[in-house]
PDB file of N, CA and C in Angstrom:
ATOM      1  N   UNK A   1     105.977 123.812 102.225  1.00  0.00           N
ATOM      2  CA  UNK A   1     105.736 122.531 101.568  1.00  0.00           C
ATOM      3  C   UNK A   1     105.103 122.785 100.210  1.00  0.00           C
ATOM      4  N   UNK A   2     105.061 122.264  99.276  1.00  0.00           N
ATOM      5  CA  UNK A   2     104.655 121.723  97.826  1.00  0.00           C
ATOM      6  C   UNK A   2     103.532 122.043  97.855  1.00  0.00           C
ATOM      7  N   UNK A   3     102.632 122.674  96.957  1.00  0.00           N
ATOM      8  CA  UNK A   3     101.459 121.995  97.216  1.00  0.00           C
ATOM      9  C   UNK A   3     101.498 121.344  95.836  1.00  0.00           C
ATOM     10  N   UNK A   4     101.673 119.591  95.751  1.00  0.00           N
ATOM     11  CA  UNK A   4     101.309 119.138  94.270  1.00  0.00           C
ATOM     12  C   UNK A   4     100.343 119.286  93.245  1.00  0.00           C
ATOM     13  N   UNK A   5      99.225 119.721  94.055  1.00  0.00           N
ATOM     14  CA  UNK A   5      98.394 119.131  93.190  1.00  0.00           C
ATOM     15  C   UNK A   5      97.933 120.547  92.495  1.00  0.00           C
ATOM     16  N   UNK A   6      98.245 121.810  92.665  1.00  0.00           N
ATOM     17  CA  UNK A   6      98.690 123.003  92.262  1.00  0.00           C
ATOM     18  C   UNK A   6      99.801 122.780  90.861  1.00  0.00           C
ATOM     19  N   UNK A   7     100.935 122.165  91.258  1.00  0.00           N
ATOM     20  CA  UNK A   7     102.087 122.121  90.394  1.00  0.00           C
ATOM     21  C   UNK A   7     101.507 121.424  89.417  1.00  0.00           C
ATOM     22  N   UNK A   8     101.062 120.118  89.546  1.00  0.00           N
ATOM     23  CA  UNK A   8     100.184 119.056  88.675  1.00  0.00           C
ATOM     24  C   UNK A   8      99.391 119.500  87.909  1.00  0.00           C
ATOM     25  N   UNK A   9      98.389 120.757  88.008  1.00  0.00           N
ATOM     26  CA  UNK A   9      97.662 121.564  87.353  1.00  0.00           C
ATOM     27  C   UNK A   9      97.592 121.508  86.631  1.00  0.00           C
ATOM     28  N   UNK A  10      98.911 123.072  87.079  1.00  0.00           N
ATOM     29  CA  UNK A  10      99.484 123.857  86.340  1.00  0.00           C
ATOM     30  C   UNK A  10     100.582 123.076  84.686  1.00  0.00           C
ATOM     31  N   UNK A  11     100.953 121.760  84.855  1.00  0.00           N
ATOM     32  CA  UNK A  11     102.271 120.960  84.136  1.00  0.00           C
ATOM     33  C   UNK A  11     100.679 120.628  83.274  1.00  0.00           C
ATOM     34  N   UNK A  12      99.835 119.804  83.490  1.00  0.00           N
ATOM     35  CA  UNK A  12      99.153 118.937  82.988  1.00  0.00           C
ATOM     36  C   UNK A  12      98.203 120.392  82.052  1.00  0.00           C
ATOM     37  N   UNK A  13      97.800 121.716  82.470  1.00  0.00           N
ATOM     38  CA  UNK A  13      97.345 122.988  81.467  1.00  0.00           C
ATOM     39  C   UNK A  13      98.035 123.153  80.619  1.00  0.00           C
ATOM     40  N   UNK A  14      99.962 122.853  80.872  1.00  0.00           N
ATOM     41  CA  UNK A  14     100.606 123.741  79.792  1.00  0.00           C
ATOM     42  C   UNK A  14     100.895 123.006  78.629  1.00  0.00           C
ATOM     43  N   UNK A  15     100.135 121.353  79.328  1.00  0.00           N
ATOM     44  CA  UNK A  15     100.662 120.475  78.015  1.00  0.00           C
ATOM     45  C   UNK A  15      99.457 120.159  76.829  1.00  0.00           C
ATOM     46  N   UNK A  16      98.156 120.252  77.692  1.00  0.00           N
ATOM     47  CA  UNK A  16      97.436 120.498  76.915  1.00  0.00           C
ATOM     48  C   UNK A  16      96.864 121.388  75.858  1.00  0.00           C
ATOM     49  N   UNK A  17      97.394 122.626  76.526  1.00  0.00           N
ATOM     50  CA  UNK A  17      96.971 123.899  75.968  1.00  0.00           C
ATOM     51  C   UNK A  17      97.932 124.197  74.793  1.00  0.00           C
ATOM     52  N   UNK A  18      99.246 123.194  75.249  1.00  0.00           N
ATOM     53  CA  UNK A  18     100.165 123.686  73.562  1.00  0.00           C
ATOM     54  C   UNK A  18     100.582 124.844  73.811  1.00  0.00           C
ATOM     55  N   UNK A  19     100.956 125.906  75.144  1.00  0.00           N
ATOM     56  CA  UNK A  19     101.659 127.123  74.928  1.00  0.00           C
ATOM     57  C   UNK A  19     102.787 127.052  74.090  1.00  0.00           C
ATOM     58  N   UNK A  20     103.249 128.231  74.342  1.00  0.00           N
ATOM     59  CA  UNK A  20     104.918 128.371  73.478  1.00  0.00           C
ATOM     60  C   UNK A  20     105.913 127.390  74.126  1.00  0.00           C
ATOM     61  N   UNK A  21     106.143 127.124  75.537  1.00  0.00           N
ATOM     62  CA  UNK A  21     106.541 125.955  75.907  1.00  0.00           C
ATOM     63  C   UNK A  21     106.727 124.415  75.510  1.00  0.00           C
ATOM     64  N   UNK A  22     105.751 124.212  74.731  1.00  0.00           N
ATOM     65  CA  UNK A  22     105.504 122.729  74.201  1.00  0.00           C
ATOM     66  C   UNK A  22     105.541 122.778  72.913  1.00  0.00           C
ATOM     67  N   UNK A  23     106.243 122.577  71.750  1.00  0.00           N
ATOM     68  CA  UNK A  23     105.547 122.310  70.361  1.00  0.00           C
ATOM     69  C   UNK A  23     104.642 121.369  69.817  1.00  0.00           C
ATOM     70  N   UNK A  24     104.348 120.710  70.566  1.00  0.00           N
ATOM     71  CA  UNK A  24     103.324 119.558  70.153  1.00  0.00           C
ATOM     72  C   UNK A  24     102.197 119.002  71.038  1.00  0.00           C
ATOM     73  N   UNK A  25     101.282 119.007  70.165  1.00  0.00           N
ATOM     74  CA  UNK A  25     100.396 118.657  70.903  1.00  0.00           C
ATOM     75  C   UNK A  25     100.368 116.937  71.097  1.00  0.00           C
ATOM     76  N   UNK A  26      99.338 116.977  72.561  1.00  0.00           N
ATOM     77  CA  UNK A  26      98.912 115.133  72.913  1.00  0.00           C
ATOM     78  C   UNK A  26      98.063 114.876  72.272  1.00  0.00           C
ATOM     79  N   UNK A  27      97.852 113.335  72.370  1.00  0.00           N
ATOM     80  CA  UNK A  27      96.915 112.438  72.205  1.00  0.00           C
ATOM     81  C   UNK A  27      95.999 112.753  73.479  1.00  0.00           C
ATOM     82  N   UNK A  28      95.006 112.253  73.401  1.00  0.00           N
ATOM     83  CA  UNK A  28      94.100 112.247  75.143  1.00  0.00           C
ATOM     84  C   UNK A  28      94.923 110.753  76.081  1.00  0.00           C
ATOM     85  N   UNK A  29      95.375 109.557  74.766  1.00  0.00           N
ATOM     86  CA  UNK A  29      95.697 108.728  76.199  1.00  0.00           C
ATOM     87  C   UNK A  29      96.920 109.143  76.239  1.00  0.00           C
ATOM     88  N   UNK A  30      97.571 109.786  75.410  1.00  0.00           N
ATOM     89  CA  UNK A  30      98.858 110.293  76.421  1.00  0.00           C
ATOM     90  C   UNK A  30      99.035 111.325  77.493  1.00  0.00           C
ATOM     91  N   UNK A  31      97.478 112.100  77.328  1.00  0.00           N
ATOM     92  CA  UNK A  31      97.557 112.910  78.278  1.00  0.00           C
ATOM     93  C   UNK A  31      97.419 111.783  79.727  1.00  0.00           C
ATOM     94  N   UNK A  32      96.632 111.199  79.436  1.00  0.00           N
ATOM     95  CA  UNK A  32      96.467 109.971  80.965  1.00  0.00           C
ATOM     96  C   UNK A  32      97.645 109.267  81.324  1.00  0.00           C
ATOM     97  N   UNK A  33      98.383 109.040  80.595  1.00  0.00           N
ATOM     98  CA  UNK A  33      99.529 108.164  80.660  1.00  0.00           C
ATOM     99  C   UNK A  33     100.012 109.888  81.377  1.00  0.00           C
ATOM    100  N   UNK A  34     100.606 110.758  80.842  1.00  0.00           N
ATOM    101  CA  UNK A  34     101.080 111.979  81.664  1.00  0.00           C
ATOM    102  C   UNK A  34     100.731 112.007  82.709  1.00  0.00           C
ATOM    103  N   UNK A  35      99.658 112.571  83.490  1.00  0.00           N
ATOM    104  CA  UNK A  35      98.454 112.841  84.321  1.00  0.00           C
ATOM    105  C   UNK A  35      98.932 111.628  85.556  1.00  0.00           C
ATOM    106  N   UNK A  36      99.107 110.300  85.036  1.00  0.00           N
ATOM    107  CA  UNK A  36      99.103 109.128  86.139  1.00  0.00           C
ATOM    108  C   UNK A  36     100.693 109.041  86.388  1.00  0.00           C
ATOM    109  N   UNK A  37     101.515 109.353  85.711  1.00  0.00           N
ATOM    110  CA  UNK A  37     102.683 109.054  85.986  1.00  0.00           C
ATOM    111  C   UNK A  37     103.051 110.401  86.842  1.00  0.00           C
ATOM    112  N   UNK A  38     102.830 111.554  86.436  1.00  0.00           N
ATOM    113  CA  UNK A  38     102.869 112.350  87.651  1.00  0.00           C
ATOM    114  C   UNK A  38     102.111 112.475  88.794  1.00  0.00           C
ATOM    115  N   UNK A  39     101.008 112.004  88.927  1.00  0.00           N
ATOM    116  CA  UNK A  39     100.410 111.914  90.035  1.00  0.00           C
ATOM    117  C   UNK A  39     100.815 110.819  91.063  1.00  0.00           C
ATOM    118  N   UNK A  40     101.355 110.130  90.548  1.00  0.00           N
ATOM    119  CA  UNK A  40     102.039 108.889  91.259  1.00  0.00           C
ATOM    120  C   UNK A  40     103.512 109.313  91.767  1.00  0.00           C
ATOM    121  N   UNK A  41     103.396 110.431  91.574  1.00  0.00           N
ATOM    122  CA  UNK A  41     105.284 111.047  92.217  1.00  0.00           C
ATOM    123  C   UNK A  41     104.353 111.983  93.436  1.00  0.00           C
ATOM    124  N   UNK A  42     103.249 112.224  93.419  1.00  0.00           N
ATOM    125  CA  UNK A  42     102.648 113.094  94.938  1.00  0.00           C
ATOM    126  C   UNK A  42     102.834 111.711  95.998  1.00  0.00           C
ATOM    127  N   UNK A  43     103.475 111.882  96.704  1.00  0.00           N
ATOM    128  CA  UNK A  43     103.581 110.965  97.648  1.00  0.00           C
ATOM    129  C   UNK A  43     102.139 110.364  98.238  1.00  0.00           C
ATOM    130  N   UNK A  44     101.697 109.212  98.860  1.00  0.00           N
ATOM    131  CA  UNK A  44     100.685 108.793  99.628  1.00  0.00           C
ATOM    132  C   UNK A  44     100.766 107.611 100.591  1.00  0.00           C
ATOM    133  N   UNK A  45      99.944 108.055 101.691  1.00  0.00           N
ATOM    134  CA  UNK A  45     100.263 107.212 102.444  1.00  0.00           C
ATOM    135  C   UNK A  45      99.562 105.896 102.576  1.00  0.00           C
ATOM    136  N   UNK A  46     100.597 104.579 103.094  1.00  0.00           N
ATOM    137  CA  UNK A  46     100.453 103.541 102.322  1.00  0.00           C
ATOM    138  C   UNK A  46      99.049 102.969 103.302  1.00  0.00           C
ATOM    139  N   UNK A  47      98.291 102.165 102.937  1.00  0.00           N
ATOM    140  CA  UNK A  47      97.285 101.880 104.342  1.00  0.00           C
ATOM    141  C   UNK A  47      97.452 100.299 104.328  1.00  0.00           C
ATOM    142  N   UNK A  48      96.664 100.130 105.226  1.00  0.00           N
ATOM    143  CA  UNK A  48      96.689  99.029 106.207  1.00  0.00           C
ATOM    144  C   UNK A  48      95.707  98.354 105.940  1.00  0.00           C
ATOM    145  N   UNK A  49      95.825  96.571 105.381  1.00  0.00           N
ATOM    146  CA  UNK A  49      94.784  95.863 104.648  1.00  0.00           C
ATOM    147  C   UNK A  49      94.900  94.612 105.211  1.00  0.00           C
ATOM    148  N   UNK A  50      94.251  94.160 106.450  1.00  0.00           N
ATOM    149  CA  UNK A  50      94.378  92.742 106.984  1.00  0.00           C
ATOM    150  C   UNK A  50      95.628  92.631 107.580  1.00  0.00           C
ATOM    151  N   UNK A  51      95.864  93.679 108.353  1.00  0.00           N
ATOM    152  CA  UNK A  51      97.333  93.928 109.347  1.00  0.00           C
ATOM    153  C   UNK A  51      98.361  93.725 108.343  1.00  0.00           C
ATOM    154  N   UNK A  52      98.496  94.184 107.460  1.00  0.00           N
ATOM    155  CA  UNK A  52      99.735  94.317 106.306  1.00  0.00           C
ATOM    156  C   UNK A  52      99.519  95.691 105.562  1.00  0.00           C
ATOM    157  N   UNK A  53     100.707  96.647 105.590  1.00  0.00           N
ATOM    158  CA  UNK A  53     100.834  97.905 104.428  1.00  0.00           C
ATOM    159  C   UNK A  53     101.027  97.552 103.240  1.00  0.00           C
ATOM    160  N   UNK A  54      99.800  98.151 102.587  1.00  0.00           N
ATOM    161  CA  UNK A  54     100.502  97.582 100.723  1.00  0.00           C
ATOM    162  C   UNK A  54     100.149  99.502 100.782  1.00  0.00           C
ATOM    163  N   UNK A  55     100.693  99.434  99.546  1.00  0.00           N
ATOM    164  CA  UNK A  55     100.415 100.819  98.408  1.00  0.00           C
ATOM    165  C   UNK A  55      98.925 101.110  98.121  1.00  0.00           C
ATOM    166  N   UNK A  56      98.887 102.410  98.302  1.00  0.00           N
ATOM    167  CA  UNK A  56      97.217 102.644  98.531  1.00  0.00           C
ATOM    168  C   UNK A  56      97.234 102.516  96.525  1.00  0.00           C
ATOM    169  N   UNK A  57      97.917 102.849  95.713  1.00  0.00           N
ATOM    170  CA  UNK A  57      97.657 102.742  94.212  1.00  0.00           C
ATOM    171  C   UNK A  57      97.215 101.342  94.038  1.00  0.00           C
ATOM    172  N   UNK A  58      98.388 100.368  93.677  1.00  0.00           N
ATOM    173  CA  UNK A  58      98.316  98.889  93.135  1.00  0.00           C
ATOM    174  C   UNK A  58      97.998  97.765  94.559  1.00  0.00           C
ATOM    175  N   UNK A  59      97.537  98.169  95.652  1.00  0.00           N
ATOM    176  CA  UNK A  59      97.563  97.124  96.608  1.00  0.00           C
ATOM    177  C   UNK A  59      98.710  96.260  96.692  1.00  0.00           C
ATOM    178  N   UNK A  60      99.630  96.570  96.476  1.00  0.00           N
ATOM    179  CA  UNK A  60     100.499  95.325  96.794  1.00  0.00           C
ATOM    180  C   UNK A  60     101.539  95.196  97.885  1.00  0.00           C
ATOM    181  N   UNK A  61     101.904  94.829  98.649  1.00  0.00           N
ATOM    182  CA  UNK A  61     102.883  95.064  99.942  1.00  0.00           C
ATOM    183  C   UNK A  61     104.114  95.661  99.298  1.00  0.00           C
ATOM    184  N   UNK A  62     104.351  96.694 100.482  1.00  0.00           N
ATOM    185  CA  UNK A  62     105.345  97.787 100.530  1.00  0.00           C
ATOM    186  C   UNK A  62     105.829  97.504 101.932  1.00  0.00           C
ATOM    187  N   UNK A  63     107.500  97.788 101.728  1.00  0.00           N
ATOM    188  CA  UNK A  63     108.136  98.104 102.909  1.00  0.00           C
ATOM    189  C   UNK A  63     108.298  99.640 103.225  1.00  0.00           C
ATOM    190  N   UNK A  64     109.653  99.910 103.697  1.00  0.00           N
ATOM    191  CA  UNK A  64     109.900 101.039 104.416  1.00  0.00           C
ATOM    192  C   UNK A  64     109.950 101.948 102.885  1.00  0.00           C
ATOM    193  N   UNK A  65     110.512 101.540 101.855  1.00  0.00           N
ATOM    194  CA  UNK A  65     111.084 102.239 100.316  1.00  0.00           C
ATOM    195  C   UNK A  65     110.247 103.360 100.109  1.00  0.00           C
ATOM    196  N   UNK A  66     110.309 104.292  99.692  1.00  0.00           N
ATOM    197  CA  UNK A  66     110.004 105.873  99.332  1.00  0.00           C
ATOM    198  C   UNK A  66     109.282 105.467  97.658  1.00  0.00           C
ATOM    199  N   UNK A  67     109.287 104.185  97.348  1.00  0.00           N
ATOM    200  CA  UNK A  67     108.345 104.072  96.046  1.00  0.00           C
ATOM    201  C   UNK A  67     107.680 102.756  96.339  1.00  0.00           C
ATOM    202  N   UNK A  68     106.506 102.467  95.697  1.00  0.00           N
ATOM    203  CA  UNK A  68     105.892 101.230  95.501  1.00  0.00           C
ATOM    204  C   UNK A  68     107.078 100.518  94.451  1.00  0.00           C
ATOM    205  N   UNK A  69     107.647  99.347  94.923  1.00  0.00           N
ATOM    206  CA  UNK A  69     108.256  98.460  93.599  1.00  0.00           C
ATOM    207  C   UNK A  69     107.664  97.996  92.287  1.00  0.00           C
ATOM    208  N   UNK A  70     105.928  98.123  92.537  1.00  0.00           N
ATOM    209  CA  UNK A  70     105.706  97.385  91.479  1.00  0.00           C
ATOM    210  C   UNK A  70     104.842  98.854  90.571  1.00  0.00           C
ATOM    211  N   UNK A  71     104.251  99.499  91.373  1.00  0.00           N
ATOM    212  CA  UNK A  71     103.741 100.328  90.102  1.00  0.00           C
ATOM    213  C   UNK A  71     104.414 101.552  90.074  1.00  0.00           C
ATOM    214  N   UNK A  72     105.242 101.791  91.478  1.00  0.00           N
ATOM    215  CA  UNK A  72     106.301 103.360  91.335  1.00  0.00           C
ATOM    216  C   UNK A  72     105.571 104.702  91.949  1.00  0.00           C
ATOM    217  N   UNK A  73     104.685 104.059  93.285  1.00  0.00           N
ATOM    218  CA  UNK A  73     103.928 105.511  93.981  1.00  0.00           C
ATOM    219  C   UNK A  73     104.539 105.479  94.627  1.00  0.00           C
ATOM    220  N   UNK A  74     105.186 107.133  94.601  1.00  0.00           N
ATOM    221  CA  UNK A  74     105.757 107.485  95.738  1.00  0.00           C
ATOM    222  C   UNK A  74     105.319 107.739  97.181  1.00  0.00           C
ATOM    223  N   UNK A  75     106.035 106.996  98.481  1.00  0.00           N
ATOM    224  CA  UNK A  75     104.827 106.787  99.504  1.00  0.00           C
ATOM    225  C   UNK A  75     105.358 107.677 100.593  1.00  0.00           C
ATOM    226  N   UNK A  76     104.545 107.987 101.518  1.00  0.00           N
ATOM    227  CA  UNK A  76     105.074 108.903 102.575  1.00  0.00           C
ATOM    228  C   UNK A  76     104.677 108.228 103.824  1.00  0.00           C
ATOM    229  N   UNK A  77     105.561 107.441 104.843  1.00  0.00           N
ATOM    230  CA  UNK A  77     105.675 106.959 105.480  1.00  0.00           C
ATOM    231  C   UNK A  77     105.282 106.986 107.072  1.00  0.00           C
ATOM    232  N   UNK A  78     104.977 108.514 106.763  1.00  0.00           N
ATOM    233  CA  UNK A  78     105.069 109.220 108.550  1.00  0.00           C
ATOM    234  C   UNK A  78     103.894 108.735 109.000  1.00  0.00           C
ATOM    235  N   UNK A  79     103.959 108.463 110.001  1.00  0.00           N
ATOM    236  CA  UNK A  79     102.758 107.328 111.054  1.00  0.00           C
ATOM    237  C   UNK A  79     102.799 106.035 110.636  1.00  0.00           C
ATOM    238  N   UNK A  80     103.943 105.646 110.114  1.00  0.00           N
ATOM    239  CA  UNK A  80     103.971 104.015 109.490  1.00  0.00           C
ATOM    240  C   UNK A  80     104.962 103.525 110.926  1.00  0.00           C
ATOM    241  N   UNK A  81     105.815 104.061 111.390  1.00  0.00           N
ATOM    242  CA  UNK A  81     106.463 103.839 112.230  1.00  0.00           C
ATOM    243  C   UNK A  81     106.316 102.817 113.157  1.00  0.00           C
ATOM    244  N   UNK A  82     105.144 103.172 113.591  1.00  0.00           N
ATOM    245  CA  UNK A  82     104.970 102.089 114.946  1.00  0.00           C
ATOM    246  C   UNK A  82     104.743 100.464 114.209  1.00  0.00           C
ATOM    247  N   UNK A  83     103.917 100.485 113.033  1.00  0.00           N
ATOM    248  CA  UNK A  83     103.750  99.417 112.206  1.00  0.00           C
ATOM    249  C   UNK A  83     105.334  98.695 112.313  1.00  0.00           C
ATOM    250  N   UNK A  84     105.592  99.391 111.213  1.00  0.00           N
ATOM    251  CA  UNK A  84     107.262  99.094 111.412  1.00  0.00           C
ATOM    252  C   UNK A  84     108.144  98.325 112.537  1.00  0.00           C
ATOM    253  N   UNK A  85     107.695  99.145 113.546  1.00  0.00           N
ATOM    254  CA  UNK A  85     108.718  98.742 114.827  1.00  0.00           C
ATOM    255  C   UNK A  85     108.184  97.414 115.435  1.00  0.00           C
ATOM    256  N   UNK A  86     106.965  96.910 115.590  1.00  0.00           N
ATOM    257  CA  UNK A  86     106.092  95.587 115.388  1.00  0.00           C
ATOM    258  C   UNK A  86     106.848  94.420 114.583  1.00  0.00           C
ATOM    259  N   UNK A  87     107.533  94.908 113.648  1.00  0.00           N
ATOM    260  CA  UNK A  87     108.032  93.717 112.842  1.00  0.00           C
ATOM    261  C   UNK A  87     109.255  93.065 113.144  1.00  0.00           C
ATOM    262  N   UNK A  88     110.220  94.483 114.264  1.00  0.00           N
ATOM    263  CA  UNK A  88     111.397  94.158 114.365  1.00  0.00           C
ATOM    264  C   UNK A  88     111.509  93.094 115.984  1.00  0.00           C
TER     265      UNK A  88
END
């Protein structure tokens, strides 16, 4: 398995640091704007707020989908199941 937050690091050092890889350097809020938009692709799991799953990022209800619709976290579902099967 991945470990993201290794990979995330490592992407978010090489952009700051300006190696030979990058010709240009960031701003700091573009480094955040970077930083959040990839961290929001590490999957998370969604929790449980007044017997409803929203997105642990933006709170907002999520179904079964592999992204939040409204802010785009990618979610990982496993132990959502039984929730799930409740609805059907």
């Amino acid at each position: 398995m991945h470990d993201y937050k290794d990979v995330l690091r490592e992407v978010l050092n090489r952009v700051y640091r300006n190696t030979d890889d990058c010709d240009m350097r960031v701003s700091k809020d573009c480094y955040k704007l970077i930083r959040e938009a990839l961290e929001k692709q590490i999957p998370r799991k969604p929790v449980e707020v007044r017997n409803e799953i929203v997105c642990p990022t933006c709170k907002t209800l999520v179904g079964s989908s592999p992204y939040c619709r409204y802010c785009g976290q990618a979610l990982d579902h496993s132990g959502t199941d039984d929730y799930f099967e409740k609805l059907q």
